[in-house]
C-alpha atoms as a PDB file:
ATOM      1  CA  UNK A   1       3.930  49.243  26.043  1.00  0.00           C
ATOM      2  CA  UNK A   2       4.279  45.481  25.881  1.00  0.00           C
ATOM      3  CA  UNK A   3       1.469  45.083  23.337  1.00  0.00           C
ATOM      4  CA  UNK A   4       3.361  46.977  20.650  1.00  0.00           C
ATOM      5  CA  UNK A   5       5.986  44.642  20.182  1.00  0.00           C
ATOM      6  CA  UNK A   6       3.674  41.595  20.040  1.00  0.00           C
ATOM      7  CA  UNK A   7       0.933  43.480  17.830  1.00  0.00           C
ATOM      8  CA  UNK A   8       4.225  44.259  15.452  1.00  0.00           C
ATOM      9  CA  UNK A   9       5.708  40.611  15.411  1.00  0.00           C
ATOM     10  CA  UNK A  10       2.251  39.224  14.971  1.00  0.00           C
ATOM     11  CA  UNK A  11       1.369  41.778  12.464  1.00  0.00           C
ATOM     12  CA  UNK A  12       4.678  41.037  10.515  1.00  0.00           C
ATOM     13  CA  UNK A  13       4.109  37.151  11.090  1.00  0.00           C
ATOM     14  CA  UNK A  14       0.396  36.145  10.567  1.00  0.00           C
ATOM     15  CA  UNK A  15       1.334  37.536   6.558  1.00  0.00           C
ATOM     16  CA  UNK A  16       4.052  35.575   6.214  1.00  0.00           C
ATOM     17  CA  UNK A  17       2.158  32.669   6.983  1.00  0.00           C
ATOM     18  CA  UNK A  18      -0.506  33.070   4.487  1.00  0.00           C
ATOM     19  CA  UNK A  19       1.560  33.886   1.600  1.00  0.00           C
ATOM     20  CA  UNK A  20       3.814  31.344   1.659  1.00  0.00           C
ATOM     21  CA  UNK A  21       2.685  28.767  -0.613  1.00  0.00           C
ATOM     22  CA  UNK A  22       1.230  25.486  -0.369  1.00  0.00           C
ATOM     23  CA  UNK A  23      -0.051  25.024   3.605  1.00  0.00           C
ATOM     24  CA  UNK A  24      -0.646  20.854   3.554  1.00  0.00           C
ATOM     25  CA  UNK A  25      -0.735  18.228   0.981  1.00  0.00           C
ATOM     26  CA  UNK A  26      -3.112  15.422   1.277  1.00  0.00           C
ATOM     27  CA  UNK A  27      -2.505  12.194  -0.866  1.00  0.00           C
ATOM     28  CA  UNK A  28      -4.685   9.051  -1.402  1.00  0.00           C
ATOM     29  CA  UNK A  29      -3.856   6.394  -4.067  1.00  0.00           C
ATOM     30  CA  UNK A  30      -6.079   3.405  -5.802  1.00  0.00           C
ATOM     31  CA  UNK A  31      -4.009   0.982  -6.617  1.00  0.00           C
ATOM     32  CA  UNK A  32      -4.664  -3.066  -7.138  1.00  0.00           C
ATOM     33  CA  UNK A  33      -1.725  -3.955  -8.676  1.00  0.00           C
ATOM     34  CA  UNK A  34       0.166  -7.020  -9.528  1.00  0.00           C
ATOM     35  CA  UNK A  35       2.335  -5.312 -12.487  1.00  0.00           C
ATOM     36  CA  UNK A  36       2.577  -9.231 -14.352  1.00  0.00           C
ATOM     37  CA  UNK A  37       0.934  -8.568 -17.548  1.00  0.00           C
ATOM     38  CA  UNK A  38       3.444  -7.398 -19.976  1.00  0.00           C
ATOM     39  CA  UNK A  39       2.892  -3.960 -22.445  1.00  0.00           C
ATOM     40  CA  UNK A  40       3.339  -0.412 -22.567  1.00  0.00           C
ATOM     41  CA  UNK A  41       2.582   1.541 -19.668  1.00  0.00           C
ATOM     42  CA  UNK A  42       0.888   4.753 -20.220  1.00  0.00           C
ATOM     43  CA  UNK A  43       0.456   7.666 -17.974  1.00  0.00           C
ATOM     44  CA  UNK A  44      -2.141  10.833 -17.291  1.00  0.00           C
ATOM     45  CA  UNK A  45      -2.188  13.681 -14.999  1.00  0.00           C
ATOM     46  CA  UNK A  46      -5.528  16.096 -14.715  1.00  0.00           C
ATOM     47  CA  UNK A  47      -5.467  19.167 -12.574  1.00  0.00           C
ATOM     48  CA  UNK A  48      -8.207  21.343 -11.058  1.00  0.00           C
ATOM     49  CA  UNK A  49      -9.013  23.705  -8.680  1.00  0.00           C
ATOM     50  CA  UNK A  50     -11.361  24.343  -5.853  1.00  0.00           C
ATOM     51  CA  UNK A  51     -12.299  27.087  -3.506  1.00  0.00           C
ATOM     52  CA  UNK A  52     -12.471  26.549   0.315  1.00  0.00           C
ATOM     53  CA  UNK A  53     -13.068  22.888  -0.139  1.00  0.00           C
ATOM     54  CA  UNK A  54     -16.424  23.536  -0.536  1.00  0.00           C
ATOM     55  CA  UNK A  55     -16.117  23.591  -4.582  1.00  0.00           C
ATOM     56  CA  UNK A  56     -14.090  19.982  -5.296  1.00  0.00           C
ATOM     57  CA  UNK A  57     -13.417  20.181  -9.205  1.00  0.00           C
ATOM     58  CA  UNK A  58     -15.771  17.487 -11.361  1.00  0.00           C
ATOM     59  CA  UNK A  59     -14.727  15.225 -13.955  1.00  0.00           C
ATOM     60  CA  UNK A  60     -10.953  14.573 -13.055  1.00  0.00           C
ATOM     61  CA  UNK A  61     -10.890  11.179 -13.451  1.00  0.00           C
ATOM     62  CA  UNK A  62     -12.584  11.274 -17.108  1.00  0.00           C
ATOM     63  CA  UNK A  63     -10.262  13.617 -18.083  1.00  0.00           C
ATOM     64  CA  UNK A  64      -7.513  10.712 -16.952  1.00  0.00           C
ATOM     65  CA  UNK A  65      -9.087   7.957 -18.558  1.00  0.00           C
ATOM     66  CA  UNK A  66      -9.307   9.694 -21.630  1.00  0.00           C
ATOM     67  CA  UNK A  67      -5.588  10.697 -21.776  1.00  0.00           C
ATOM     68  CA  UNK A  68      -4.828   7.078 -21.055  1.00  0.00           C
ATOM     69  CA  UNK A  69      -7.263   5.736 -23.866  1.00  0.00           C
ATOM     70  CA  UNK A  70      -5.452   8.369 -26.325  1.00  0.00           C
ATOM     71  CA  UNK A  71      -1.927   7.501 -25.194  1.00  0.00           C
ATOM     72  CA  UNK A  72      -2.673   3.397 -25.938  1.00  0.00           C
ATOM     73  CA  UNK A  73      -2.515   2.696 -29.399  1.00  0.00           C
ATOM     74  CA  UNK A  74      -5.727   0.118 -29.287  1.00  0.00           C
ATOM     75  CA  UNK A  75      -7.485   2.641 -26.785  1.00  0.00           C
ATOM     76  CA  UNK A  76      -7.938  -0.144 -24.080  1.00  0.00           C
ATOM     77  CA  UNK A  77      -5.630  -0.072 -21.063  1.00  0.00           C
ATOM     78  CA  UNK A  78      -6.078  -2.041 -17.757  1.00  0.00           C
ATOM     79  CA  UNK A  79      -4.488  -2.540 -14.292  1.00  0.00           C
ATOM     80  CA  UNK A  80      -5.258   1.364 -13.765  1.00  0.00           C
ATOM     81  CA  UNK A  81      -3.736   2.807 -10.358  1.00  0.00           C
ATOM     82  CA  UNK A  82      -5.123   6.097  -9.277  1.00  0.00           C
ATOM     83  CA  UNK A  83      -3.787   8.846  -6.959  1.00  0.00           C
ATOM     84  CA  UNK A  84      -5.730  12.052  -6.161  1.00  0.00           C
ATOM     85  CA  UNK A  85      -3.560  14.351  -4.772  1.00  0.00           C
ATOM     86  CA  UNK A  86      -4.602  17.623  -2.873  1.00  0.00           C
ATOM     87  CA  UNK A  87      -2.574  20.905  -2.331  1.00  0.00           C
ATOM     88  CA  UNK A  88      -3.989  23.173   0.396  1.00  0.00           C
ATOM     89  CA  UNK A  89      -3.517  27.143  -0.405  1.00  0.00           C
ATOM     90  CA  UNK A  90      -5.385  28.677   2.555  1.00  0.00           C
ATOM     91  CA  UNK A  91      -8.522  29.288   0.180  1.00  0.00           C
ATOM     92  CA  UNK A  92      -7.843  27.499  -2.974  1.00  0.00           C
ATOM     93  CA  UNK A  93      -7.026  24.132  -2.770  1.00  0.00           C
ATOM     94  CA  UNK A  94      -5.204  22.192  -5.856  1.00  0.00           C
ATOM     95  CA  UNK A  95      -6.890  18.774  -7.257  1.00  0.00           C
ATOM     96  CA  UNK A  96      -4.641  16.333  -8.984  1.00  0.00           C
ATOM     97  CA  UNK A  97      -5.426  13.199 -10.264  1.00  0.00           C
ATOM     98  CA  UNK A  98      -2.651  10.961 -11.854  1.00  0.00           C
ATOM     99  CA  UNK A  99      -3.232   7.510 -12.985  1.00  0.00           C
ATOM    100  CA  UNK A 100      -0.776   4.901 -14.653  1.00  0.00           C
ATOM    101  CA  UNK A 101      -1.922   2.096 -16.642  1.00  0.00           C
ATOM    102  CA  UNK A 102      -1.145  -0.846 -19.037  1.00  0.00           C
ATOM    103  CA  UNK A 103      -2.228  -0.861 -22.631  1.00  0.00           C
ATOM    104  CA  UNK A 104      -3.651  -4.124 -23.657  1.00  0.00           C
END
């Protein structure tokens, strides 16, 4: 008789758990900054997705680069600080890539 109760709460719990949204967010970041040249900063964010961490998205950081070339008027940028940024959905897991740079 004690077993339906816990089979119930578990049974009611264990869903709850999995559908609830993002599960752990990893974060790394690139960054060799000094921030003393002067200019226009520009900004670019790429987003992917993988599947049980054993597919990891390809190309993220091109995809950056070339949204920072587009958003500099000469198309040459420098100082570039990278973050990769990971959000854990039991199964699918969430690849973003943001970078910030200067234009020259």
């Amino acid at each position: 008789m004690r077993l339906v109760p816990r089979f119930l709460a578990l049974s009611t719990l264990a869903p709850c758990l999995a559908l609830s949204g993002c599960i752990m967010v990893s974060s790394a970041s690139i960054s060799d900054s000094t921030r003393t040249q002067a200019g226009n900063t520009a900004t670019a964010t790429a987003t992917d997705w993988g599947i049980l961490r054993l597919t990891a998205p390809q190309g993220l950081t091109g995809v950056a680069n070339q949204q920072l070339a587009s958003a500099c008027p000469s198309g040459k940028f420098t100082d570039v600080q990278t973050e990769l940024s990971i959000r854990d959905f039991i199964l699918a897991q969430m690849y973003t890539v943001s970078a910030v740079a200067i234009c020259q």
